[in-house]
Protein backbone atom coordinates (compact mmCIF):
# COMPACT_ATOMS: atom_id res chain seq x y z
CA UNK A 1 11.96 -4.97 -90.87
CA UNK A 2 9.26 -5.24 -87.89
CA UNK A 3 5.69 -3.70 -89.07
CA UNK A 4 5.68 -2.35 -85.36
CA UNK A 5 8.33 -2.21 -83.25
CA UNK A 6 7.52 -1.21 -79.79
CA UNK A 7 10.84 0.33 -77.79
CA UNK A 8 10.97 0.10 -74.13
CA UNK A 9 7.56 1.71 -73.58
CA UNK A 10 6.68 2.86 -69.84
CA UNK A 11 3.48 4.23 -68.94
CA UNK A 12 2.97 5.89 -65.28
CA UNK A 13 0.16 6.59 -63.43
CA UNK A 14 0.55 8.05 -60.26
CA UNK A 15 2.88 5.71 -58.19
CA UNK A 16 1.25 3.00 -60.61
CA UNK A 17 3.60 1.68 -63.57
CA UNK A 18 0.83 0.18 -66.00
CA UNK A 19 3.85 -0.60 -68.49
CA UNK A 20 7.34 -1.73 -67.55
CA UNK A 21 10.17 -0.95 -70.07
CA UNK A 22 8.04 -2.83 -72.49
CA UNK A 23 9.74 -4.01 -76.04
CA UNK A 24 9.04 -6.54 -78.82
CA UNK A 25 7.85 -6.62 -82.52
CA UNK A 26 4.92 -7.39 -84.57
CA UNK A 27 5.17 -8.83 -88.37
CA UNK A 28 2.89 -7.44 -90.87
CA UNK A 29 0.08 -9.72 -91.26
CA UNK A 30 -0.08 -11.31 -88.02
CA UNK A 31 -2.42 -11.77 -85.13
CA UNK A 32 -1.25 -11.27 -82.17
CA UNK A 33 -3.13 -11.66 -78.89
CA UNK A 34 -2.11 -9.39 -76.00
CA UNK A 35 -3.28 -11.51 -72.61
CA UNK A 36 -2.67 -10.89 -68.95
CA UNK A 37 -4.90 -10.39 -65.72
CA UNK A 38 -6.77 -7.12 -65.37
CA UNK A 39 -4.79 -4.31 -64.59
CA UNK A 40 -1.63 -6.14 -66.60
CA UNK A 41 -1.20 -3.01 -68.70
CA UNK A 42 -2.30 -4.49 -72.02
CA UNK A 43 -5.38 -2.26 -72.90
CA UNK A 44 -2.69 0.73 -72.05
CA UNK A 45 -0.17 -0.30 -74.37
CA UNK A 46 -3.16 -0.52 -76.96
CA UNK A 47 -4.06 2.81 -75.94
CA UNK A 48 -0.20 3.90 -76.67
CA UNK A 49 -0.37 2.38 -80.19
CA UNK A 50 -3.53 3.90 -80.91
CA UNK A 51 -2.33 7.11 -80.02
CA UNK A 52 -5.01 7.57 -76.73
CA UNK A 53 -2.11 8.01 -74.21
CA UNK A 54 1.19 9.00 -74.52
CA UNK A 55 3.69 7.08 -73.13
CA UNK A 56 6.66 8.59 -70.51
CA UNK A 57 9.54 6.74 -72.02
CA UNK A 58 9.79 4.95 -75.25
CA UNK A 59 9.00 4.92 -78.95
CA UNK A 60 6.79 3.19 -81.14
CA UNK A 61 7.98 2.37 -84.85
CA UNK A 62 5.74 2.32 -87.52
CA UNK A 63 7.98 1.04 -90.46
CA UNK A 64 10.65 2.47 -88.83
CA UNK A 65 9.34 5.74 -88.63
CA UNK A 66 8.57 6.70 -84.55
CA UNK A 67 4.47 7.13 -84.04
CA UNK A 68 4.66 9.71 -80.92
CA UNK A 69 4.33 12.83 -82.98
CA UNK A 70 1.66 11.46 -85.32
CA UNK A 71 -1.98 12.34 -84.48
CA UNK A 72 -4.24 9.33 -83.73
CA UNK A 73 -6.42 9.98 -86.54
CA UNK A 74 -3.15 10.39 -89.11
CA UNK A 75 -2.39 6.88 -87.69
CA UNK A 76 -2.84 4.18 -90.25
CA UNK A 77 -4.72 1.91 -87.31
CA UNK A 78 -8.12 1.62 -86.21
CA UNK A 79 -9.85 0.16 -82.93
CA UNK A 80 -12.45 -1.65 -82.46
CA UNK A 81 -13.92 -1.78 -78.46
CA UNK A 82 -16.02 -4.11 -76.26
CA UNK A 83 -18.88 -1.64 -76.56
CA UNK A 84 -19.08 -1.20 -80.41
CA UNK A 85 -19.45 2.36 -80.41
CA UNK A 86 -21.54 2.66 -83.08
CA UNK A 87 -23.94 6.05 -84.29
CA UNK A 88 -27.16 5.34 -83.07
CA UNK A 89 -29.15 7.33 -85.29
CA UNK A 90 -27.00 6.11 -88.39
CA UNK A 91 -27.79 3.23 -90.80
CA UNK A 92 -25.93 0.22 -90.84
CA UNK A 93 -24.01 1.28 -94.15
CA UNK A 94 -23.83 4.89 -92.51
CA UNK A 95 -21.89 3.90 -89.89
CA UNK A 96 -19.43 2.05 -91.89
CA UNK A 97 -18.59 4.90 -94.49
CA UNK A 98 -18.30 7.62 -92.05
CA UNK A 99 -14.54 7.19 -91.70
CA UNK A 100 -14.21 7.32 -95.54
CA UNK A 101 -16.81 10.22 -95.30
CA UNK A 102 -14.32 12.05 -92.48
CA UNK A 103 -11.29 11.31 -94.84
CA UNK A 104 -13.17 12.89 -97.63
CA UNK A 105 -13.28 9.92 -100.45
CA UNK A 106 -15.31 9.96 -103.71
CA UNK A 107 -18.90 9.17 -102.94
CA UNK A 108 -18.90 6.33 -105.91
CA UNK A 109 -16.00 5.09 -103.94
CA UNK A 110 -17.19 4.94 -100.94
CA UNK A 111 -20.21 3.26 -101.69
CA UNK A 112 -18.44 0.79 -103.63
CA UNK A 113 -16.11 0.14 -100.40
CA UNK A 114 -18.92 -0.26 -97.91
CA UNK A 115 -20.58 -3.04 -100.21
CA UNK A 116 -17.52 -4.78 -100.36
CA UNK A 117 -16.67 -4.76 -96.71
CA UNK A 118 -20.04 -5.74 -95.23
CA UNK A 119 -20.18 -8.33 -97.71
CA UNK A 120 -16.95 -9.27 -95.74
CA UNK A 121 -19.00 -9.51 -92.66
CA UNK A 122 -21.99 -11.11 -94.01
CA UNK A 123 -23.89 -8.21 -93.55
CA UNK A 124 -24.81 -6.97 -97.19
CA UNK A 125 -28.32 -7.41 -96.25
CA UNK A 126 -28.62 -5.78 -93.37
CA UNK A 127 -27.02 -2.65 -94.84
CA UNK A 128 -30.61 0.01 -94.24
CA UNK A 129 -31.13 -1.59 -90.57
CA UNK A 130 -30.13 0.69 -88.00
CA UNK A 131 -28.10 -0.19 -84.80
CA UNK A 132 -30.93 -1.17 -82.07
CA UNK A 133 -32.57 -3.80 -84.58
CA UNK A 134 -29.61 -6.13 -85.09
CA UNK A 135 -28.20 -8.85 -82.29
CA UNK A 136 -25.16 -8.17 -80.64
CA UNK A 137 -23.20 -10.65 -82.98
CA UNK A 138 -24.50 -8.67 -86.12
CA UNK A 139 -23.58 -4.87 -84.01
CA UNK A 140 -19.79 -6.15 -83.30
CA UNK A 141 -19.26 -7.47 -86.86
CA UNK A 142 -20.55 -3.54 -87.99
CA UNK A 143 -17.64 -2.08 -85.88
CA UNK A 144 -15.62 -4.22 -87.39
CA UNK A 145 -16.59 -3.40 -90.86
CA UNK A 146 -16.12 0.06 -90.05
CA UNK A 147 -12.57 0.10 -88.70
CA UNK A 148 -11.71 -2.09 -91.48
CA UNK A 149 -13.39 0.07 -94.15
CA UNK A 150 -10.37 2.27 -95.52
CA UNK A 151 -7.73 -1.06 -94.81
CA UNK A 152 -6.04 0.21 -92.18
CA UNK A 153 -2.21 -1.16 -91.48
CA UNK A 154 -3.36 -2.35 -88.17
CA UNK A 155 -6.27 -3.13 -86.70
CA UNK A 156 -6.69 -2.87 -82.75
CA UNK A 157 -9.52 -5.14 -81.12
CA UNK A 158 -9.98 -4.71 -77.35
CA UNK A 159 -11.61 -6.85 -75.97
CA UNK A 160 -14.12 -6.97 -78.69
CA UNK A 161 -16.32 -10.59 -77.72
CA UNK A 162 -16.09 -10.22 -74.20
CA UNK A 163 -19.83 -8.74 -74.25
CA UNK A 164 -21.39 -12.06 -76.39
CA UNK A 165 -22.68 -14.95 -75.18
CA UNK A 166 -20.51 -18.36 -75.40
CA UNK A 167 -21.99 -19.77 -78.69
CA UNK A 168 -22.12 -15.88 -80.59
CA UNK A 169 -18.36 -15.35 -78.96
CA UNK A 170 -16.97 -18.82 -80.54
CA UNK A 171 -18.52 -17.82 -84.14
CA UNK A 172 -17.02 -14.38 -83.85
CA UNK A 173 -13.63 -15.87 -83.05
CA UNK A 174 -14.37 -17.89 -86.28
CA UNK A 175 -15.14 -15.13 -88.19
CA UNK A 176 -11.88 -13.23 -87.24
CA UNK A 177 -9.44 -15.65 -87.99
CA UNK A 178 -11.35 -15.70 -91.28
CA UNK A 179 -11.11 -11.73 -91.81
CA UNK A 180 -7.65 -11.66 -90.89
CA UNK A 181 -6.69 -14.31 -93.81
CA UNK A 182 -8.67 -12.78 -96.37
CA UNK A 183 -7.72 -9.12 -95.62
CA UNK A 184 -3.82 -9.22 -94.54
CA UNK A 185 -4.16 -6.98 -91.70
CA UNK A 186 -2.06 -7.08 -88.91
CA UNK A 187 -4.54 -7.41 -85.65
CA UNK A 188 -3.62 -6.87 -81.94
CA UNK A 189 -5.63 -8.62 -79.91
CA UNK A 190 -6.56 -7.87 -76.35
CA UNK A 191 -7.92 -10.42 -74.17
CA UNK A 192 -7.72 -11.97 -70.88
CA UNK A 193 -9.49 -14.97 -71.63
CA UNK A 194 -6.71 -18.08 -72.18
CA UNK A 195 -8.73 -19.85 -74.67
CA UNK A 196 -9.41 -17.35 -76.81
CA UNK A 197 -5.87 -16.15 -77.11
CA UNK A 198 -5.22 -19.71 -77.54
CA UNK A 199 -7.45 -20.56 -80.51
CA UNK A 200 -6.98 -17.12 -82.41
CA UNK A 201 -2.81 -15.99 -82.14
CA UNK A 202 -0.03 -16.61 -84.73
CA UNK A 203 1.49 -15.45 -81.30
CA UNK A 204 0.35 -14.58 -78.27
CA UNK A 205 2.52 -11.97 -75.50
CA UNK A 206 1.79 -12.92 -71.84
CA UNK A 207 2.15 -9.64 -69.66
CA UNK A 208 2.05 -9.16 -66.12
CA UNK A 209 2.01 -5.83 -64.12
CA UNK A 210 3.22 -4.05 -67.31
CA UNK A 211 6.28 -6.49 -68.16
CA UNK A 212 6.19 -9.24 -71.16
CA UNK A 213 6.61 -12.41 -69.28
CA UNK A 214 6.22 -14.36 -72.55
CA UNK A 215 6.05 -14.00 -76.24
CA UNK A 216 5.46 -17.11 -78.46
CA UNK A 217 3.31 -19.48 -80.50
CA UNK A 218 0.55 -20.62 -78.73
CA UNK A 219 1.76 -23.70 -79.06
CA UNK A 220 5.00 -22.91 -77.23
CA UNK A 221 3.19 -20.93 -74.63
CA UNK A 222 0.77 -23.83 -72.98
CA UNK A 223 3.21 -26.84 -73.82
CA UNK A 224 6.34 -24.72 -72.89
CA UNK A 225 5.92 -22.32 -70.62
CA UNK A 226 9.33 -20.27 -69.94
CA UNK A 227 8.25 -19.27 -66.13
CA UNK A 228 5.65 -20.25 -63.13
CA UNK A 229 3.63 -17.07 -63.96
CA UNK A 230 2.86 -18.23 -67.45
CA UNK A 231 2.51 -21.74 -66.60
CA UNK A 232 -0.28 -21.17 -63.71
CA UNK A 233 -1.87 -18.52 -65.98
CA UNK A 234 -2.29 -20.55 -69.46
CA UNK A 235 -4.95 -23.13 -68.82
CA UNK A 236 -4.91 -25.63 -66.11
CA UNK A 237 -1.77 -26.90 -63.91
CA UNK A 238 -0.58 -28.55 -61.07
CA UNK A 239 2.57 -26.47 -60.02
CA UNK A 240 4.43 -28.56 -57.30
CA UNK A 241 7.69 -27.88 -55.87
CA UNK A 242 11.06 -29.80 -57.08
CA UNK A 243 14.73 -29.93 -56.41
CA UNK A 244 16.88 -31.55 -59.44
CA UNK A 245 18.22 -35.01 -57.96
CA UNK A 246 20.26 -36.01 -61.55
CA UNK A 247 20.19 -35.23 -65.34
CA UNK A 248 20.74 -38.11 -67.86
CA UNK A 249 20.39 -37.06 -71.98
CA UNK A 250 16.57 -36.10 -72.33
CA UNK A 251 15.21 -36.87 -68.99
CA UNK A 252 15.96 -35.57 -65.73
CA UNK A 253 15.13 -37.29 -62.14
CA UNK A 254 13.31 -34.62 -59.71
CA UNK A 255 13.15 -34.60 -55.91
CA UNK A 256 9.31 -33.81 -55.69
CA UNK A 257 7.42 -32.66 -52.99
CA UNK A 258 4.46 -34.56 -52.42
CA UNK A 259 5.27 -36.85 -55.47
CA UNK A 260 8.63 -38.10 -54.25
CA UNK A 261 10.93 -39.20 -57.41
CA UNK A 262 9.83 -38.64 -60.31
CA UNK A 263 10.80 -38.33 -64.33
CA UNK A 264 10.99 -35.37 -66.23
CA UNK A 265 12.17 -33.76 -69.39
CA UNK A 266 15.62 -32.04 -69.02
CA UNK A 267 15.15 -28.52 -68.62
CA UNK A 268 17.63 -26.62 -70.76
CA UNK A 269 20.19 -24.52 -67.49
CA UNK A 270 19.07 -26.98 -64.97
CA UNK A 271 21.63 -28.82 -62.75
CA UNK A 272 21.72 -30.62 -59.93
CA UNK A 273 20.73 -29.24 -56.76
CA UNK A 274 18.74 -26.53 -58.13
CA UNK A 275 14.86 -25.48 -56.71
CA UNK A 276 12.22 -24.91 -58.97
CA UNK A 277 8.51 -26.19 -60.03
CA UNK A 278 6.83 -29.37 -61.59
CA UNK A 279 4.33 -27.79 -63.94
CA UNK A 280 1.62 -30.73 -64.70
CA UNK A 281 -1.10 -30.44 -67.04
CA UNK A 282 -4.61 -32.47 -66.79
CA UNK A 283 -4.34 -34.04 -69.75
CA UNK A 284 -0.95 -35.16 -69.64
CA UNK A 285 -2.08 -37.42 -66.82
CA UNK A 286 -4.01 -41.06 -66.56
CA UNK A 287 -6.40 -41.87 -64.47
CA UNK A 288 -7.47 -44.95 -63.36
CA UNK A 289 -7.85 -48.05 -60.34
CA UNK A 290 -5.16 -49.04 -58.02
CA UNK A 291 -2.41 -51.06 -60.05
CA UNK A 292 -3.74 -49.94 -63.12
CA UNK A 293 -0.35 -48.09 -64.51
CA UNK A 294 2.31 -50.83 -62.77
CA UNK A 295 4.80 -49.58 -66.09
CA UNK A 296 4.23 -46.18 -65.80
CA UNK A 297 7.58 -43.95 -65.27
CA UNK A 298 5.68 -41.69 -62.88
CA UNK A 299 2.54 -43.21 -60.35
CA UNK A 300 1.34 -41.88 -57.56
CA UNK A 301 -1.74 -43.03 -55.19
CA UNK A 302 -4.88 -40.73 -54.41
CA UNK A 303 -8.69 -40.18 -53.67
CA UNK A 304 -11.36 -38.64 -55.61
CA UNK A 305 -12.42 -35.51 -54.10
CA UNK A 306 -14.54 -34.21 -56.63
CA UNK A 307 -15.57 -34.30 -60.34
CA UNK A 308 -16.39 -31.76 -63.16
CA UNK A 309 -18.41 -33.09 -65.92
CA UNK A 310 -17.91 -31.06 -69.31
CA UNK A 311 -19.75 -33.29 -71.75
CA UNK A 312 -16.74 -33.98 -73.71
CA UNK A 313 -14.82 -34.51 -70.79
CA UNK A 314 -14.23 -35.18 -67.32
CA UNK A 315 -12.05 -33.62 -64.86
CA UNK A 316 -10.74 -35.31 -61.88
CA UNK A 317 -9.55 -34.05 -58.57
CA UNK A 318 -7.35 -36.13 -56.58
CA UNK A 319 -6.49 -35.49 -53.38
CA UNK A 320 -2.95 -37.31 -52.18
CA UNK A 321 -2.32 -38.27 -48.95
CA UNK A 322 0.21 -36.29 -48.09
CA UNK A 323 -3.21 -33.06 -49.06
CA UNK A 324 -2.25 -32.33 -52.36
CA UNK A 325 -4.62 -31.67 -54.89
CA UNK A 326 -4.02 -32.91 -58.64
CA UNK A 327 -6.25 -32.49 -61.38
CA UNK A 328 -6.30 -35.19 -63.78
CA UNK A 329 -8.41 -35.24 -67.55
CA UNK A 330 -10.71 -38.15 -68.89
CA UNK A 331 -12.16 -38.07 -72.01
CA UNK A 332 -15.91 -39.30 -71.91
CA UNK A 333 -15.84 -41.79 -75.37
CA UNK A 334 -19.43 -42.62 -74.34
CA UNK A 335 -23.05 -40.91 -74.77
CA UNK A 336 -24.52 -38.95 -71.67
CA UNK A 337 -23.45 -38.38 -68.62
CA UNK A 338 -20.56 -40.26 -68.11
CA UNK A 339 -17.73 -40.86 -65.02
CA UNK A 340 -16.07 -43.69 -64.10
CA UNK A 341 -14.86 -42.36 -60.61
CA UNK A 342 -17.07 -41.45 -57.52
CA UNK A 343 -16.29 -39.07 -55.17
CA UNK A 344 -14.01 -41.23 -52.53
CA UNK A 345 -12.36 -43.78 -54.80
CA UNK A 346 -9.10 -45.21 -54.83
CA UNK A 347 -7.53 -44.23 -57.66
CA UNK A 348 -3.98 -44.16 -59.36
CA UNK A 349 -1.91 -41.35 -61.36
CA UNK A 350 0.50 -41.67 -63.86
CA UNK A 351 2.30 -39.93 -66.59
CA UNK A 352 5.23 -40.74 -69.38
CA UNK A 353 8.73 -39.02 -68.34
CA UNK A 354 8.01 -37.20 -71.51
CA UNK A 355 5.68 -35.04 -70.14
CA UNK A 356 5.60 -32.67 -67.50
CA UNK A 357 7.37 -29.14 -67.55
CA UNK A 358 10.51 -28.39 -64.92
CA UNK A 359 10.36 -24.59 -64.49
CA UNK A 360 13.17 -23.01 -62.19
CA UNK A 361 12.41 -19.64 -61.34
């Protein structure tokens, strides 16, 4: 049995459905992101599971056992916000026993809990320090020791890095995946920041004005992406329209416009004469001079419009003549600042018929 089971959930505001006849499950000890635009209804359905809002139709299983009548504070699940939320005036260690305080535990106890947990976060020392003299980093990891101080069954993180810089944010994410394996919690994760999802999910559920559009590895989400939405949403992608032309075993030829012919996996329901999408990733394509891919299943001709340098990499827009605009992805092997394409130049595209992602829709 599901740890959670969420049951065709809809949430209404107004003339505004935030959550569409929602309905999936979560596994005890996972992490699993929640990631969509704003206004996607994710941080509502957290609110739902929480117990903040009440849904107009549906149930939420807890173990079986529906969640609608149960209090938010009887609820075995704790959230942890964006703006830490944490007692000004109280200690460092103060803040993280007062739910054990409100639930009325043994004072040896709760000592002895709030020492373990902050050693958790790497925060044993900093247990006497109050709020406004730690960094950011150091406040977010004391709201997390505090919803995690009585174990709850789930733990509830909305958008919890989004304030934190870009070094501080990828050592939190560390430190999650890191709490998460030691402590067996199952956490929800709200984000609308791809990468993040990405690098942190067992699984990650791709909504979009309050409907699940996806649920899968993460993985399975950016390599196979089950519709356009999730496919234009999940990183970077050349979406380019396609008719299927003929399917043959495990490739399939595509009537492509702007690209003309081209190779493709077979798409599982596709058939001749259908409409649909090329999804292309950067990555998945080569780069390089005229006549430099003369074996390549897939080539097509263009000119450097611009260039993004990203240290690691480099990413390449090509411009087609027919005005299409492909982004292609070169790894920089070399020290400093390195591209081997100037706005301008002739270059050449190709990719394996192995690659590439038919989408009908």
């Amino acid at each position: 049995m599901p740890l959670l089971e969420i049951r065709k959930i809809t949430r209404r505001f107004g003339e505004l459905t935030a959550v569409d006849g929602l309905s999936f499950d979560i596994e005890a000890g996972e992490f699993i992101s929640l990631l969509g635009p704003s206004g996607c209804g994710k941080t509502t359905l957290l609110r739902i599971i929480a117990g903040l809002e009440a849904p107009d139709a549906g149930d939420i299983l807890l173990d079986g056992k529906s969640l609608l009548a149960v209090a938010p504070e009887e609820r075995p699940i704790h959230t942890v916000f964006q703006s830490y939320a944490l007692f000004p005036h109280l200690t460092v260690a103060d803040n993280v026993a007062f739910p054990l305080r409100m639930r009325h535990k043994p004072r040896a106890f709760i000592a002895r809990r709030v020492a373990e947990v902050l050693e958790h976060v790497a925060l044993a020392d900093k247990a006497s320090r109050m709020p406004h003299e730690l960094s950011g980093g150091q406040r977010q990891r004391v709201a997390l020791a505090r919803a995690l101080a009585d174990l709850p069954r789930i733990l509830l993180l909305d958008e919890p890095l989004a304030a934190l810089d870009a070094k501080l944010r990828e050592q939190m994410q560390v430190e999650l995946i890191r709490l998460q394996r030691e402590l067996g919690i199952t956490f929800i994760f709200v984000t609308h920041t791809q990468a993040e999802a990405l690098a942190l999910s067992h699984r990650i559920a791709v909504m979009n004005r309050g409907r699940l559009e996806q649920l899968d590895a993460p993985e399975r989400i950016y390599g196979y992406p089950q519709n356009r939405f999730v496919a234009d949403f999940i990183g970077q992608c050349t979406l380019v329209e396609a008719i299927v032309q003929a399917i043959d075993g495990a490739h399939m030829a595509l009537q492509a416009r702007h690209l003309g012919t081209v190779a493709a996996p077979a798409a599982p329901g596709a058939c001749p004469g259908q409409r649909g999408w090329l999804a292309l990733r950067p990555e998945q394509l080569q780069i390089g001079r005229a006549g430099a891919f003369a074996a390549a299943a897939n080539r097509v001709a263009g000119t450097v419009r611009d260039f993004l340098y990203a240290g690691d990499v480099t990413t390449y827009i090509v411009e087609l003549a027919s005005g299409l605009r492909i982004e292609a992805l070169l790894a920089n092997s070399a020290p400093g600042r390195v591209h081997f394409f100037e706005q301008g130049e002739a270059v050449e595209l190709a990719w394996s018929a192995d690659v590439g992602r038919y989408l009908h829709e």
